[in-house]
Protein backbone atom coordinates (compact mmCIF):
# COMPACT_ATOMS: atom_id res chain seq x y z
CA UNK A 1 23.16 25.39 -6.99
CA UNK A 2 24.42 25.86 -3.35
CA UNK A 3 27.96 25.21 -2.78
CA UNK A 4 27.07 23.13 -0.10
CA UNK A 5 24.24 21.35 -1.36
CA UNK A 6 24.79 17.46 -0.84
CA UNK A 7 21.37 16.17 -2.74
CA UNK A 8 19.42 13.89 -0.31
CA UNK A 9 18.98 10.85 -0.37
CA UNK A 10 15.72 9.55 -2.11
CA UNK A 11 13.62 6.77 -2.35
CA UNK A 12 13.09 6.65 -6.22
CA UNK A 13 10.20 6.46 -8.15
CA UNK A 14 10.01 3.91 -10.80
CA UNK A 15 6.58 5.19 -11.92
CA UNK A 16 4.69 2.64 -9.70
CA UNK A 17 2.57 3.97 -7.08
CA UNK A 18 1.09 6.93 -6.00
CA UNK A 19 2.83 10.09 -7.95
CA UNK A 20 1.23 12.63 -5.50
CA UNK A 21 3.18 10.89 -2.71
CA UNK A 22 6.43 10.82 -4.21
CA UNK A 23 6.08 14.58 -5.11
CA UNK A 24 5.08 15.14 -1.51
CA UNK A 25 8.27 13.15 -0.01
CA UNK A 26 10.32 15.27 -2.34
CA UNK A 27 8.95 18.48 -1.69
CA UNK A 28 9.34 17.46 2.26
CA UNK A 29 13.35 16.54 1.37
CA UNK A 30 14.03 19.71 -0.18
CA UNK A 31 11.73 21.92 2.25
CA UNK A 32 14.91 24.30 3.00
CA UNK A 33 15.36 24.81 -0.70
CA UNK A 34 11.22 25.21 -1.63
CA UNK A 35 11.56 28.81 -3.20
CA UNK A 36 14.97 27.80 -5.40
CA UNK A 37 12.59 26.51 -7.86
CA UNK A 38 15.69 26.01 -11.07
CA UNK A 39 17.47 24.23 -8.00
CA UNK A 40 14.10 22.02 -7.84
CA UNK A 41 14.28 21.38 -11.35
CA UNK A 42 17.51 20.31 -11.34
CA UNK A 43 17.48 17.81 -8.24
CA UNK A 44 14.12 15.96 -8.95
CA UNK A 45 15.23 13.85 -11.82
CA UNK A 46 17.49 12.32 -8.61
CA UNK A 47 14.73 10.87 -7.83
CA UNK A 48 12.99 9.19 -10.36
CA UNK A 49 14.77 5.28 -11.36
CA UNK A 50 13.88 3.17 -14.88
CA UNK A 51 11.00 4.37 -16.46
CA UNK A 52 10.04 7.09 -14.72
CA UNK A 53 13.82 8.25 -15.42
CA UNK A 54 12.82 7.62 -18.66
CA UNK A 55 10.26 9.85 -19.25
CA UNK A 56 11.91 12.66 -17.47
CA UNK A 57 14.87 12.48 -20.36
CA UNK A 58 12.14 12.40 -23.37
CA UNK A 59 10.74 15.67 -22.19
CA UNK A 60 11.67 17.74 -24.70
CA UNK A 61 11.66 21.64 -23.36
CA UNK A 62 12.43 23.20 -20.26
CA UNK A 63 10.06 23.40 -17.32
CA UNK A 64 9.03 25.64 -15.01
CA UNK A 65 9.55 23.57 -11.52
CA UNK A 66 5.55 23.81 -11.22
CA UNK A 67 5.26 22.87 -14.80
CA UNK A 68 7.02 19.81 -14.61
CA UNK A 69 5.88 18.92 -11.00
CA UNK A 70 2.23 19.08 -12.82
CA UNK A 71 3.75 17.04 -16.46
CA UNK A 72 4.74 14.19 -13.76
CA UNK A 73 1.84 14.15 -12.17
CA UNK A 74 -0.60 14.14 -14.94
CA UNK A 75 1.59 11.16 -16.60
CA UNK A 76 1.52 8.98 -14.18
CA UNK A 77 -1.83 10.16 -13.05
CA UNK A 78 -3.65 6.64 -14.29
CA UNK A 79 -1.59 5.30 -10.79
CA UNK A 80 -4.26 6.87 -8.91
CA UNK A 81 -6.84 6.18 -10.63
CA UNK A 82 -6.44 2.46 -10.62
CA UNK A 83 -6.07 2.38 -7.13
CA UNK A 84 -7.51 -0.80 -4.81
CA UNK A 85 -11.03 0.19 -3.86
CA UNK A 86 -13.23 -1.86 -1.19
CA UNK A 87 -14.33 -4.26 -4.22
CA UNK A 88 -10.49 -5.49 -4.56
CA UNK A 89 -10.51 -5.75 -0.74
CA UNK A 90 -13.50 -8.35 -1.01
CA UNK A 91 -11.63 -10.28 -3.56
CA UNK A 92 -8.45 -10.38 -1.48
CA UNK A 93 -8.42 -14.21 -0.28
CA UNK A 94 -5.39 -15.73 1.34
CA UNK A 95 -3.51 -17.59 -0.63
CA UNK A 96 -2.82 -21.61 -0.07
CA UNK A 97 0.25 -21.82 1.47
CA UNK A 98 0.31 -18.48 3.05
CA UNK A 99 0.43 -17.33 6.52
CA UNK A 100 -1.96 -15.59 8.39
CA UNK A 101 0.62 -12.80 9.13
CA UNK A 102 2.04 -12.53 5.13
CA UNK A 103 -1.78 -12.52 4.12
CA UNK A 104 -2.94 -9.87 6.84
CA UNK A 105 0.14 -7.71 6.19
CA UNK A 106 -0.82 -8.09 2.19
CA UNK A 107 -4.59 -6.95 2.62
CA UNK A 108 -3.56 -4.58 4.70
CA UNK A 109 -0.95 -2.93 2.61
CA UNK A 110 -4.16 -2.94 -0.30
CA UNK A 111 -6.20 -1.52 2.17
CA UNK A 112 -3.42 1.85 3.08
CA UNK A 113 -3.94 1.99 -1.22
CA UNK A 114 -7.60 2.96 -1.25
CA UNK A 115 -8.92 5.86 -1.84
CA UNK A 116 -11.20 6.62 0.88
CA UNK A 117 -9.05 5.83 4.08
CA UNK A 118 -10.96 3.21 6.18
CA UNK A 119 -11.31 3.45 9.79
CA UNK A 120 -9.44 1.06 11.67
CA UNK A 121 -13.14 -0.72 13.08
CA UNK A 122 -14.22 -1.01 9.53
CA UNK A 123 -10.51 -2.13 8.16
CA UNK A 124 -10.98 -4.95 11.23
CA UNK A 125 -14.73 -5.65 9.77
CA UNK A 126 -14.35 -5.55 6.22
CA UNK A 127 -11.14 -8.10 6.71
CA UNK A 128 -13.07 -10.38 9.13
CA UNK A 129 -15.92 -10.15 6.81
CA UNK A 130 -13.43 -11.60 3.95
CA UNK A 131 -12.01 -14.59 5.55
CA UNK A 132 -13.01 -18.01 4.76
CA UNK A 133 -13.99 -20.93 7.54
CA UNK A 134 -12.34 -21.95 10.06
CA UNK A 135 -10.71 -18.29 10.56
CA UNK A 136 -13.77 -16.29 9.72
CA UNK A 137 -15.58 -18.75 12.58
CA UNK A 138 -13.25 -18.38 15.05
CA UNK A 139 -12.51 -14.51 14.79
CA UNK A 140 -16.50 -13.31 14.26
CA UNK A 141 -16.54 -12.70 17.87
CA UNK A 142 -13.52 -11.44 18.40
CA UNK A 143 -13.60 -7.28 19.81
CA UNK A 144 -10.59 -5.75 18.96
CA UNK A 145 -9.94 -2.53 17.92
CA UNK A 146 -6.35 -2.27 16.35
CA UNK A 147 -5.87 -4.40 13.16
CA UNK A 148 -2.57 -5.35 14.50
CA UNK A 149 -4.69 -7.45 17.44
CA UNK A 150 -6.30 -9.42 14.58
CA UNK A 151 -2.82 -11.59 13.51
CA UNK A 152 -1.53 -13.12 17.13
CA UNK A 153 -5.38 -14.42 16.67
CA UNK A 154 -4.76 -15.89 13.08
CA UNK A 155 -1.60 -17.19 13.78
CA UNK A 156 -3.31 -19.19 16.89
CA UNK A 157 -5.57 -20.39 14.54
CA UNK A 158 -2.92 -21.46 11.99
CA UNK A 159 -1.23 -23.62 14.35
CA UNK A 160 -4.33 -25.41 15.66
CA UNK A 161 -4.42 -25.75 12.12
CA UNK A 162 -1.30 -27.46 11.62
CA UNK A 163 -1.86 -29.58 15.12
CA UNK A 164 -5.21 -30.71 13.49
CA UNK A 165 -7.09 -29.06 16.49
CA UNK A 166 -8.93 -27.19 14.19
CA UNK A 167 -10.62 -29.17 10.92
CA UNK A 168 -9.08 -26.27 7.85
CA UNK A 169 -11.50 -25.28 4.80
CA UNK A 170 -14.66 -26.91 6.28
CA UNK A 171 -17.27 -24.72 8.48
CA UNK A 172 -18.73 -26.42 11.08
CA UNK A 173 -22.09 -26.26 9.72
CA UNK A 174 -20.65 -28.61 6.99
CA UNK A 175 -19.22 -31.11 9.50
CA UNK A 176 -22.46 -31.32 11.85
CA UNK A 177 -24.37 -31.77 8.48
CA UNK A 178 -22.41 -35.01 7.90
């Protein structure tokens, strides 16, 4: 180990989430110490918290740093493969009770966990496309093209919500009908 080797800080991995991405953020920490492979070996169990921790004490023999890099990633592999897909993101409603802002930050956080990256104009689509009346009425013409633009527009329409400006759960098909 370097004498003056203070081991970085990390954000720990608790075997939740994407394995590739932890390894990456490691690999990025340690950049000036990439070809001090023991040293490698040595500092990544640093960052790895409860389980994950866990299974790096159970392994029972020594690793090469690319043979345990490739042990981590193959156990916690499944992460990956049950990853959101668009399907998930159709099934996303909000929730009663929750903002527009806490619900579009939520989808949105599901939608940075899919596999294929979506393009921001079909991220603002596919979540437009998802919302229930009166939001999905009020936003289907609405051109923007950063997802950010979409909440100061929910928000609006939560508080003529609240105010009783705007009727909540019913379309306005429904009301002309009656």
């Amino acid at each position: 180990m370097p004498q003056k080797l203070k081991a970085p800080d990390f954000v720990k991995y608790d075997g939740i989430g994407d394995p590739c991405a932890h390894l990456r953020m490691f690999c990025r920490k340690m950049a000036p110490y990439e070809d001090n492979h023991p040293l490698l070996c040595q500092i990544f169990p640093y960052s790895l918290t409860g389980p994950a921790a866990t299974w790096y004490v159970t392994l029972e023999k020594t690793f090469s740093w690319r043979e345990m890099a490739n042990s981590f990633l193959e156990y916690y592999r499944f992460n990956t493969e049950i990853a959101p897909d668009h399907i998930v993101l159709m099934r996303t409603k909000k929730k009663s009770g929750e903002s527009f802002r806490e619900y579009a930050q939520r989808w949105r956080e599901l939608a940075a966990q899919v596999q294929h990256h979506m393009m921001e104009n079909e991220m603002i689509k596919w979540f437009i496309d998802n919302l229930k009346p009166p939001y999905y009425e009020k936003m289907i013409s609405t051109q923007v093209t950063h997802f950010a633009s979409l909440i100061p527009i929910g928000e609006r329409i939560d508080e003529g919500i609240r105010s009783k400006k705007i009727m909540n759960g019913k379309s306005l098909s429904s009301i002309v009908k009656q």
